[in-house]
N, C-alpha and C. Protein backbone atom coordinates (compact mmCIF):
# COMPACT_ATOMS: atom_id res chain seq x y z
N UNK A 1 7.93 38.80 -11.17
CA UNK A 1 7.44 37.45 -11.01
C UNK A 1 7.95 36.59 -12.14
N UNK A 2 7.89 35.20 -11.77
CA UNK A 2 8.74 33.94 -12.86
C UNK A 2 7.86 33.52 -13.16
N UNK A 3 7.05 33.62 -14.44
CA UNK A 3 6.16 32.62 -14.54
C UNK A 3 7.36 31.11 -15.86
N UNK A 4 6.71 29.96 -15.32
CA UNK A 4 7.73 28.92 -16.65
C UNK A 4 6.45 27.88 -16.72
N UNK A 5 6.35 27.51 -18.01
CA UNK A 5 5.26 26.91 -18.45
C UNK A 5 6.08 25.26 -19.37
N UNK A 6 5.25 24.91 -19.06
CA UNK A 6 5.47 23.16 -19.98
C UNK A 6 4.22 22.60 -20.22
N UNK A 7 4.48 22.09 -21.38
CA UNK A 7 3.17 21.67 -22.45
C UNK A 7 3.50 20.57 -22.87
N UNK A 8 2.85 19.14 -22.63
CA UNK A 8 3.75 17.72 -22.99
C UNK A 8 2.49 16.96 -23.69
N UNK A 9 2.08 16.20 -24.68
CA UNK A 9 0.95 15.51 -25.22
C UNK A 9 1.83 13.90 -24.62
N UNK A 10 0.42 13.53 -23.92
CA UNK A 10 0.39 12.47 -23.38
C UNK A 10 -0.15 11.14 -24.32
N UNK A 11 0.35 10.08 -24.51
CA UNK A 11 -0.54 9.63 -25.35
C UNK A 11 -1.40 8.09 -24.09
N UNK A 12 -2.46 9.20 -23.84
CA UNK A 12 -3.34 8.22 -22.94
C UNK A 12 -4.38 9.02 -22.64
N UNK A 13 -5.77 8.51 -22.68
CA UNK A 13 -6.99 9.28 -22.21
C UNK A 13 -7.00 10.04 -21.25
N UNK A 14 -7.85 11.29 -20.89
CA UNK A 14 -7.45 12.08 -20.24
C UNK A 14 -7.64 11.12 -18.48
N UNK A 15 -9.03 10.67 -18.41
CA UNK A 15 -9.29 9.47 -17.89
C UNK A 15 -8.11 9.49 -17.10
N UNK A 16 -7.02 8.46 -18.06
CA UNK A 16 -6.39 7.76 -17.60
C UNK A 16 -5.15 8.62 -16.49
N UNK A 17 -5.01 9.76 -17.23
CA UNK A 17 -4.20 10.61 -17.27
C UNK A 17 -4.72 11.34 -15.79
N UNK A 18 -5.65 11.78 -15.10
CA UNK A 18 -6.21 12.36 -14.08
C UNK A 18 -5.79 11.42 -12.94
N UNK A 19 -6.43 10.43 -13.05
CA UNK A 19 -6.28 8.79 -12.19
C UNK A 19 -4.76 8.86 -11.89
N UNK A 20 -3.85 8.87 -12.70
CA UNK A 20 -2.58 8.79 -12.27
C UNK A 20 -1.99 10.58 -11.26
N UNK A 21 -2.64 11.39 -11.63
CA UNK A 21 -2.46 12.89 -11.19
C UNK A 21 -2.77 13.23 -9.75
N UNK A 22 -3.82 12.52 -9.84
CA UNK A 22 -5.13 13.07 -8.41
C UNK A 22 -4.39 11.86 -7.57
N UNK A 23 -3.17 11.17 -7.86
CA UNK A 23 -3.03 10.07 -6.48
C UNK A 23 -1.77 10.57 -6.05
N UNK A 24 -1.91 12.30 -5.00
CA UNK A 24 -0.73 12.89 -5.06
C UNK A 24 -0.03 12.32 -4.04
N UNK A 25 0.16 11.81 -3.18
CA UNK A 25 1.40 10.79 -2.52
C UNK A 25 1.76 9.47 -3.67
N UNK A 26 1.56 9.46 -4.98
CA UNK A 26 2.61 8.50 -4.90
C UNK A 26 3.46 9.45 -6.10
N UNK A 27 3.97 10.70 -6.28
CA UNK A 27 4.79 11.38 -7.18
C UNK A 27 6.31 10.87 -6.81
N UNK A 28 6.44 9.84 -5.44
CA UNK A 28 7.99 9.82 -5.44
C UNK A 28 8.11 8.63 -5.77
N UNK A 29 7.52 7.89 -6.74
CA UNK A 29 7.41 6.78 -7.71
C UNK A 29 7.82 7.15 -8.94
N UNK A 30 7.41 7.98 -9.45
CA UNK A 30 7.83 8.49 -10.60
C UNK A 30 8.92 9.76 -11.02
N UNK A 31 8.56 10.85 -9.71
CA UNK A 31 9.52 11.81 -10.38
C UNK A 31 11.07 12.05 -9.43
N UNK A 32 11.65 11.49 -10.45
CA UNK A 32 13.15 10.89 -9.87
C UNK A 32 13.55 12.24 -8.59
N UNK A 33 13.41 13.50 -8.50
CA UNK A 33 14.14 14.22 -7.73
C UNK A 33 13.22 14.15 -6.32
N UNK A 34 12.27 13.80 -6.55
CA UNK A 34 11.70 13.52 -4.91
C UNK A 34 11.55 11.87 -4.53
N UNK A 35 12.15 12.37 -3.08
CA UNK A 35 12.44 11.02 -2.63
C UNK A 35 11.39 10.08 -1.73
N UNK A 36 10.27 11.13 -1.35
CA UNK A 36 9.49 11.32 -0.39
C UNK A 36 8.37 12.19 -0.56
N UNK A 37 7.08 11.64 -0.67
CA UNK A 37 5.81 12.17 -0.53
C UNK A 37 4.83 11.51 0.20
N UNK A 38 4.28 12.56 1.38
CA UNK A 38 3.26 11.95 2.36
C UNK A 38 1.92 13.10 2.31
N UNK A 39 0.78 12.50 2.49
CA UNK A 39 -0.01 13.19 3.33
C UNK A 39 0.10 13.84 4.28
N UNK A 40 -0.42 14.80 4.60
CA UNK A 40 -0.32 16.26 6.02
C UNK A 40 -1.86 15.89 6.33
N UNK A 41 -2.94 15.84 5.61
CA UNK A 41 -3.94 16.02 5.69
C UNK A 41 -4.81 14.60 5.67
N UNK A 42 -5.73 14.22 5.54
CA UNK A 42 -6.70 12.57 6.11
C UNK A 42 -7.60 13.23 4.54
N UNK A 43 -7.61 14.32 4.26
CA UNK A 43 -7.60 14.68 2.97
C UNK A 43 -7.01 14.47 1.63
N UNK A 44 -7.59 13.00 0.93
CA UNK A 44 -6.61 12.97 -0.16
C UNK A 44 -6.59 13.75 -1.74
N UNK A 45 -7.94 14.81 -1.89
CA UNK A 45 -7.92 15.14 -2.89
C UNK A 45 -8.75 16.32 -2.49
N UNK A 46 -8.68 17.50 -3.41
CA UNK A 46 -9.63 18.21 -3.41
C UNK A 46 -8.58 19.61 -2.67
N UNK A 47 -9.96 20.91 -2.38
CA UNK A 47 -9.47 22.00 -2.01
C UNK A 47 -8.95 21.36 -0.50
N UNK A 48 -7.89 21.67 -0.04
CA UNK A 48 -7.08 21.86 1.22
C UNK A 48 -6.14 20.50 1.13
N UNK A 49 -6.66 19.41 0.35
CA UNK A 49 -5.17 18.19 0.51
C UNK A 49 -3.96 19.13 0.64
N UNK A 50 -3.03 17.99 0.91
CA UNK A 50 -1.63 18.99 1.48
C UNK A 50 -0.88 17.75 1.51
N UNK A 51 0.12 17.76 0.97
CA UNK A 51 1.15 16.82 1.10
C UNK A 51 2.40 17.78 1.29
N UNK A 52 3.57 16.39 1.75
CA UNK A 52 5.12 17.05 1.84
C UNK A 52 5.90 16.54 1.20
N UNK A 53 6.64 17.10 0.59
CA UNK A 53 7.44 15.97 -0.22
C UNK A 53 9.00 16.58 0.01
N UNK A 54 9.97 15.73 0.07
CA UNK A 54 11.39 15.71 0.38
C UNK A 54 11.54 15.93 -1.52
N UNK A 55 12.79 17.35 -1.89
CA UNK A 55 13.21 17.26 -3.41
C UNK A 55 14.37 18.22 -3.31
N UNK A 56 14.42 16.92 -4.06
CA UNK A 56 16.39 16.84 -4.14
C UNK A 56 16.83 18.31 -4.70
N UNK A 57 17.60 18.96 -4.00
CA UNK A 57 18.15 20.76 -4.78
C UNK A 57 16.91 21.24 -4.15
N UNK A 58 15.95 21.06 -3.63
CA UNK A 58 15.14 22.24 -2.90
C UNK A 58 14.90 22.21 -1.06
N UNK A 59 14.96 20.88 -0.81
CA UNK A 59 14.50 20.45 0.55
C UNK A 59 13.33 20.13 0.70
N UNK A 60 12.70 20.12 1.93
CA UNK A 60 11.08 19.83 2.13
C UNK A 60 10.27 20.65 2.08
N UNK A 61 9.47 20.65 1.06
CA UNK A 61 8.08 21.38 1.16
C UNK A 61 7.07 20.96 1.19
N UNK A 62 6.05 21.50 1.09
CA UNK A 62 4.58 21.64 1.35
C UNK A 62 3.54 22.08 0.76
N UNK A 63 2.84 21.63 -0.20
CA UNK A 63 2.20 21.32 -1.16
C UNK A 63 0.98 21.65 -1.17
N UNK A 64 -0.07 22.42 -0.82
CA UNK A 64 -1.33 22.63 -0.11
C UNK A 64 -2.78 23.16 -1.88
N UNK A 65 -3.10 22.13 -2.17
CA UNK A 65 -4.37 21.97 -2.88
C UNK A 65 -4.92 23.70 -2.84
N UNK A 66 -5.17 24.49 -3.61
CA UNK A 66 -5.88 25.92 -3.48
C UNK A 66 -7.07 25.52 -4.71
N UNK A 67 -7.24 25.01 -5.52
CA UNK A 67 -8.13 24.89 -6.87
C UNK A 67 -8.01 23.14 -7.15
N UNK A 68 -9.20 23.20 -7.27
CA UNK A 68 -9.20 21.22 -7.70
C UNK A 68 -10.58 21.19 -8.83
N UNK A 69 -10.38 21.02 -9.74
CA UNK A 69 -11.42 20.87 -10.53
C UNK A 69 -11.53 19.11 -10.90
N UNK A 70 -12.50 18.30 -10.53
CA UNK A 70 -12.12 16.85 -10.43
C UNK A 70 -11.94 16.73 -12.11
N UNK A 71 -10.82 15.93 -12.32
CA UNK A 71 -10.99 15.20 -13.96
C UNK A 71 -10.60 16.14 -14.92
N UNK A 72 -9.95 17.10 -14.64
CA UNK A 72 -9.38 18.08 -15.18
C UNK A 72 -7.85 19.17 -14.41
N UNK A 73 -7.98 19.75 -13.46
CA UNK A 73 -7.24 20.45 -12.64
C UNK A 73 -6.79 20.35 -11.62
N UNK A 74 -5.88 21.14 -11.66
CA UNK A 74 -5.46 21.43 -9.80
C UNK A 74 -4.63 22.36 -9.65
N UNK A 75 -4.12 23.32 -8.92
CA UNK A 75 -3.74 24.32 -8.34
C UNK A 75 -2.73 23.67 -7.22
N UNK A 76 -1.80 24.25 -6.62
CA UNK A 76 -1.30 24.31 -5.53
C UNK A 76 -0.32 25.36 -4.77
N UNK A 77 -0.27 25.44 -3.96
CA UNK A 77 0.84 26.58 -3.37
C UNK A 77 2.26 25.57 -2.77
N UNK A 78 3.49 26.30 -2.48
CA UNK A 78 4.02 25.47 -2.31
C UNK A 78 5.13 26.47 -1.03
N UNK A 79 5.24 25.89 0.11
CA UNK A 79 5.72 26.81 1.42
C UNK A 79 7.30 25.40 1.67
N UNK A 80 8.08 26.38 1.63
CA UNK A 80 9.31 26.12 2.23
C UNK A 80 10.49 26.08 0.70
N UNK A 81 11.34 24.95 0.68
CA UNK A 81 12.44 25.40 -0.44
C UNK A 81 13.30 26.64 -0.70
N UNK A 82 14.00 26.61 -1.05
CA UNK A 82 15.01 28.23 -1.25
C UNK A 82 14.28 29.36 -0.51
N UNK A 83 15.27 29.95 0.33
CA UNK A 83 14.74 30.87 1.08
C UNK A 83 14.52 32.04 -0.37
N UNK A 84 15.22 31.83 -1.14
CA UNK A 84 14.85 33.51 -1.82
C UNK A 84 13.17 33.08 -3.02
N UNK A 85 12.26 32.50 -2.47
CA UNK A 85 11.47 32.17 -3.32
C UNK A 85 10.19 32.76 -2.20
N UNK A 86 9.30 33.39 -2.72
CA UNK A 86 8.25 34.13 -1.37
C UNK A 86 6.94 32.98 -1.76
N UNK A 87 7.02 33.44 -2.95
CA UNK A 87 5.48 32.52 -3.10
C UNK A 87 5.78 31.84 -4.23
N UNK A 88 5.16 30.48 -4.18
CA UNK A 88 4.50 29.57 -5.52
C UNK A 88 3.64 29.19 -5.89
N UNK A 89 2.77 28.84 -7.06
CA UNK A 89 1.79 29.12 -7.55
C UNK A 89 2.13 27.58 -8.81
N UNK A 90 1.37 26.14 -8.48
CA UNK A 90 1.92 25.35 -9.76
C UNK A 90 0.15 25.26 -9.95
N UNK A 91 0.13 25.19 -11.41
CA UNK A 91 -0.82 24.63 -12.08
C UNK A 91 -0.72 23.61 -12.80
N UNK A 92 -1.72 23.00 -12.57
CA UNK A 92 -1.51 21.88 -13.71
C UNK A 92 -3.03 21.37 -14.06
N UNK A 93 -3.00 21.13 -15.43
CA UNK A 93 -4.31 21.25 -16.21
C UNK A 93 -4.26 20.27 -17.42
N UNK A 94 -5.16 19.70 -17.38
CA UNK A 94 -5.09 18.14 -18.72
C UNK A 94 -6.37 19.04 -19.81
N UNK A 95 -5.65 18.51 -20.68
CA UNK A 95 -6.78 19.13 -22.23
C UNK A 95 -6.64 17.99 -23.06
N UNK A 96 -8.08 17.29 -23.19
CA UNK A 96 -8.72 16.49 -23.70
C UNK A 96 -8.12 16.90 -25.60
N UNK A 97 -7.31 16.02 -26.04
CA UNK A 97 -6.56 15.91 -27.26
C UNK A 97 -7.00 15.46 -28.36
N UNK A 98 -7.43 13.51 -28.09
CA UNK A 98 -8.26 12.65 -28.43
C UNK A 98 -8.83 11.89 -27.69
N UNK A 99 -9.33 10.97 -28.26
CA UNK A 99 -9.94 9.54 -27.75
C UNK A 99 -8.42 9.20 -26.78
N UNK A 100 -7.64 8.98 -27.58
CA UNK A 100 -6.54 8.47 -26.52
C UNK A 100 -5.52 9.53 -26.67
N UNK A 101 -5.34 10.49 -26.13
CA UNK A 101 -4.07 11.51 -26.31
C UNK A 101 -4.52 12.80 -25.30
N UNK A 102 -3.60 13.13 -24.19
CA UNK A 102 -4.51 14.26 -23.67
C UNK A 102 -3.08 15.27 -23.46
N UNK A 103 -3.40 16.27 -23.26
CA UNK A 103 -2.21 17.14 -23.31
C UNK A 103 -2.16 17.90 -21.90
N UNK A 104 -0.75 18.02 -21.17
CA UNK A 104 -0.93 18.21 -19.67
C UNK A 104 0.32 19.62 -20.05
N UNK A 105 -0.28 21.03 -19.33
CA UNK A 105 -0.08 22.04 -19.15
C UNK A 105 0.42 22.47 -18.19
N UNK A 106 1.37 22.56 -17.60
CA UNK A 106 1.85 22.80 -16.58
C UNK A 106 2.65 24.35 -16.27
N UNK A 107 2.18 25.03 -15.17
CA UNK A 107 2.91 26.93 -15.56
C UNK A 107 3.02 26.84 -13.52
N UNK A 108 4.27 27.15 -13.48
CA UNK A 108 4.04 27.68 -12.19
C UNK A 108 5.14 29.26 -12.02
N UNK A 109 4.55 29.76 -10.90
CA UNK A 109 4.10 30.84 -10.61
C UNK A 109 5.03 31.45 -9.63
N UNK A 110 6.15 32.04 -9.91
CA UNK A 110 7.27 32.31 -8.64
C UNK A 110 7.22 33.67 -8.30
N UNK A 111 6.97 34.04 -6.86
CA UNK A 111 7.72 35.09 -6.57
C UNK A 111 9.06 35.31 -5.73
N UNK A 112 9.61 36.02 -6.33
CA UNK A 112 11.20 36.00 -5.30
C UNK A 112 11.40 37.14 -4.73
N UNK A 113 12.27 36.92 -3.61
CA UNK A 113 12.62 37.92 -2.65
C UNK A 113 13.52 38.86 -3.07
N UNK A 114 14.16 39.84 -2.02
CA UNK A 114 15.12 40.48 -2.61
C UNK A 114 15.36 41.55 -3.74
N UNK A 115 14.17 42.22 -3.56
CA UNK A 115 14.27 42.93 -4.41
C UNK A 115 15.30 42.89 -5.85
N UNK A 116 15.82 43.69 -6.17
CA UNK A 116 16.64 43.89 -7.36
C UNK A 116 17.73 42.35 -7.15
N UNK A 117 18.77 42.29 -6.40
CA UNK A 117 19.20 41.24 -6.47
C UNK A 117 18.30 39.69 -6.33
N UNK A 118 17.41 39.53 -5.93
CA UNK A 118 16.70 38.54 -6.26
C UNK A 118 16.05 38.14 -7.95
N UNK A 119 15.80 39.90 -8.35
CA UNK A 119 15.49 39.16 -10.07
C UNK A 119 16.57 39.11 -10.82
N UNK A 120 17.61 39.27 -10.58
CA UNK A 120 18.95 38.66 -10.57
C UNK A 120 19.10 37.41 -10.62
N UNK A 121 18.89 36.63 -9.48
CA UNK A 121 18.85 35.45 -9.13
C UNK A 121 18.29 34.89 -9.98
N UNK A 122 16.86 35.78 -10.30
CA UNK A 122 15.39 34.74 -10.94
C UNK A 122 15.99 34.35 -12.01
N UNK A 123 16.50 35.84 -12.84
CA UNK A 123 16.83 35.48 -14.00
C UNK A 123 18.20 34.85 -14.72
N UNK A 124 19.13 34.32 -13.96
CA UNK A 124 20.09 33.77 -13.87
C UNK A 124 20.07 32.33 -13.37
N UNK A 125 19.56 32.21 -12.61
CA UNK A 125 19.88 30.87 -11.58
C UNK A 125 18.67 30.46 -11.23
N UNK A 126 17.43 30.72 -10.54
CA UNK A 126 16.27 29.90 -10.41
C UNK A 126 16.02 29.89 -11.54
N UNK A 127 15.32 31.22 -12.43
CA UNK A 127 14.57 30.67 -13.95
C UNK A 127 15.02 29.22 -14.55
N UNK A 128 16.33 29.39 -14.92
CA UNK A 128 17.14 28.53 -15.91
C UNK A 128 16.80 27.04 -15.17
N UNK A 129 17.21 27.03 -13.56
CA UNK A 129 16.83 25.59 -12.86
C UNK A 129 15.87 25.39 -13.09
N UNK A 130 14.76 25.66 -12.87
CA UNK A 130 13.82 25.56 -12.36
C UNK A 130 12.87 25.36 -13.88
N UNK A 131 12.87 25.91 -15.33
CA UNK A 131 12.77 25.20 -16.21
C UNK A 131 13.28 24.28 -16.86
N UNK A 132 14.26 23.53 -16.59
CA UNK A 132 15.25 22.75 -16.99
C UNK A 132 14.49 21.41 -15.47
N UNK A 133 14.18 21.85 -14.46
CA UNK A 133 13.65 20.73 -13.54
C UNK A 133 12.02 20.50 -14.12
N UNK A 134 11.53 21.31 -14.41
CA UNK A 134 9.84 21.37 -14.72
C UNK A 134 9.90 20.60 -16.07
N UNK A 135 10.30 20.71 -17.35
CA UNK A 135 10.71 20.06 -18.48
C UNK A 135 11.03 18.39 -18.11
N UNK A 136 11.91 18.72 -16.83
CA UNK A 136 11.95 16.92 -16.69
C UNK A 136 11.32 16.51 -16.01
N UNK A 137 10.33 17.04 -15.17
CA UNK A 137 9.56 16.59 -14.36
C UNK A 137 8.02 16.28 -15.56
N UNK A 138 7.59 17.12 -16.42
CA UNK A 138 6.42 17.09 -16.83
C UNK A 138 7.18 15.31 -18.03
N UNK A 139 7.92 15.61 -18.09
CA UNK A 139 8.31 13.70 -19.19
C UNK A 139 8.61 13.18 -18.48
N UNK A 140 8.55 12.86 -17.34
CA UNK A 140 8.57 11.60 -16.10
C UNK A 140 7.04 11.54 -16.06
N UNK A 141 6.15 12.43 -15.99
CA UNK A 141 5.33 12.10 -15.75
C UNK A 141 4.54 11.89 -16.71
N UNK A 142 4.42 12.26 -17.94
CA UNK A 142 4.33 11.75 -19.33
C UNK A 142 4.68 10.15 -19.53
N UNK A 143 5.71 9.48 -19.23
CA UNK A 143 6.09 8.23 -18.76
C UNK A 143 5.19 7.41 -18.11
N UNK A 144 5.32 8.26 -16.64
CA UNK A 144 4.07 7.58 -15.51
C UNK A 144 2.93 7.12 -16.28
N UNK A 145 2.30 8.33 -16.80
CA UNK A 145 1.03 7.74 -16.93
C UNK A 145 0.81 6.84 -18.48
N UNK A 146 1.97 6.73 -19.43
CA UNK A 146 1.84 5.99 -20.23
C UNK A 146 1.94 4.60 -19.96
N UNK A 147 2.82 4.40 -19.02
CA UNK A 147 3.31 2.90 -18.58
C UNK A 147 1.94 2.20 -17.59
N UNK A 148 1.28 3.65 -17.15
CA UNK A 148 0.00 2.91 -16.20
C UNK A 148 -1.18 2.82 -16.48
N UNK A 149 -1.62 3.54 -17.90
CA UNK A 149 -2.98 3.26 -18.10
C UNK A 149 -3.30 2.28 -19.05
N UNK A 150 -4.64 2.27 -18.45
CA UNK A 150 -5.52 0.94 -18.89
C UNK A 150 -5.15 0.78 -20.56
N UNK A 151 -5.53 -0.42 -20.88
CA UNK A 151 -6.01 -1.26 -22.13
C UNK A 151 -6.47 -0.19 -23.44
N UNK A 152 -5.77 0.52 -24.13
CA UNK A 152 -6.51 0.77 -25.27
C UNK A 152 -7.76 -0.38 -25.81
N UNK A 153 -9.02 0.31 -26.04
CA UNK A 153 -10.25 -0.78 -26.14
C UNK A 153 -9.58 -0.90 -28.17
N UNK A 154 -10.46 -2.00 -28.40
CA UNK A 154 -9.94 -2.14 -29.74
C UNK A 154 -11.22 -2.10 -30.41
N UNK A 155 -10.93 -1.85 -32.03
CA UNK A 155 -12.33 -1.58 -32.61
C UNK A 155 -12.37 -2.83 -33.44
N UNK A 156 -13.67 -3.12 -34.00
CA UNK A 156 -14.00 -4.13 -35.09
C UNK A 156 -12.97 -4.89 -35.78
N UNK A 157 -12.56 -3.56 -36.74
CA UNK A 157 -11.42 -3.87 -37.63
C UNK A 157 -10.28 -4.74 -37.18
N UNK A 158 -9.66 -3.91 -36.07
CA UNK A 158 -8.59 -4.91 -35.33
C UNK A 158 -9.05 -6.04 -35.22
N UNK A 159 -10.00 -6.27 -34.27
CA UNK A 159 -10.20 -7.83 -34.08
C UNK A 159 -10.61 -8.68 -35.05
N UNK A 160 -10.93 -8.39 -35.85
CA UNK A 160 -11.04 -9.18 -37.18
C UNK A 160 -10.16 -9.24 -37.83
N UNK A 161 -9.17 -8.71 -38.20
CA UNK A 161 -7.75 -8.16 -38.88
C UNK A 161 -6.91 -9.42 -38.02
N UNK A 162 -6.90 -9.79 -36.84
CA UNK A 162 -6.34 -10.49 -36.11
C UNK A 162 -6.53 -12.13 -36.12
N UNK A 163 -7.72 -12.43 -36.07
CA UNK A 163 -8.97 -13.60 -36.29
C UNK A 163 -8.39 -13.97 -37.58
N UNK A 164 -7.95 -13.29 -38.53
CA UNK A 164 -8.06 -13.71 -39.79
C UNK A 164 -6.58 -14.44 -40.16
């Protein structure tokens, strides 16, 4: 099995940081290799949502919610892309940093086909892609949610510091 992990500190409340996560049809706004993300389901969040998304070097897959913890998590499985891939497994998990800084964890979970020549593959050619795509996918979305959340509130000091 492939497990590949990414760890990115966001600098935005976790808050803010969930809000942008949990609105999974709009990821082909932000993460440049998909061109296309829809709903499957009248379900937009939670255990069973399911989206599809068109991505570029994999084709269309299918995205299906297994773990949703609101304001913190989510789980998903992911059916179709490279035939030599059996199962996927993405996590993704926000950890409360600071007041404004939250840190987003991301590990997903490959199994490949093919016995012996498939961990071949893994370890040659999917591993290497496939962390080199996750790395740029978790700072696009590091991006996303910096460019979209709310108003840092300001304290005393500032506004007086300003006034003056």
């Amino acid at each position: 099995m492939l497990e590949i992990t990414r760890t990115i500190d966001i600098n935005a409340p976790i808050e803010d940081a969930w809000k942008a996560l949990a609105k999974l049809d709009d990821v082909q706004n932000f993460i440049d290799s998909i061109s296309r993300s829809v709903y499957n389901t009248d379900q937009k969040e939670g255990v069973g949502a399911s989206r599809t998304c068109d991505v570029e070097g994999f084709g269309t897959i299918v995205e299906e919610m297994v773990e949703w913890n609101d304001g913190e998590s989510f789980s998903f499985t992911i059916e179709g892309g490279p035939t030599m891939m059996k199962s996927v497994l993405s996590n993704w998990r926000l950890e409360r940093k600071g007041e404004f800084q939250t840190t987003l964890h991301v590990t997903s979970t490959i199994e490949v086909r093919y016995g012996a020549l498939g961990k071949l593959l893994e370890r040659f050619a999917l591993g290497p892609k496939l962390g080199a795509t996750l790395t740029s996918v978790v700072g696009q979305v590091k991006a996303h949610i910096e460019r979209s959340q709310s108003p840092a509130p300001r304290n005393i000091e500032q506004l007086h510091a300003q006034a003056v």
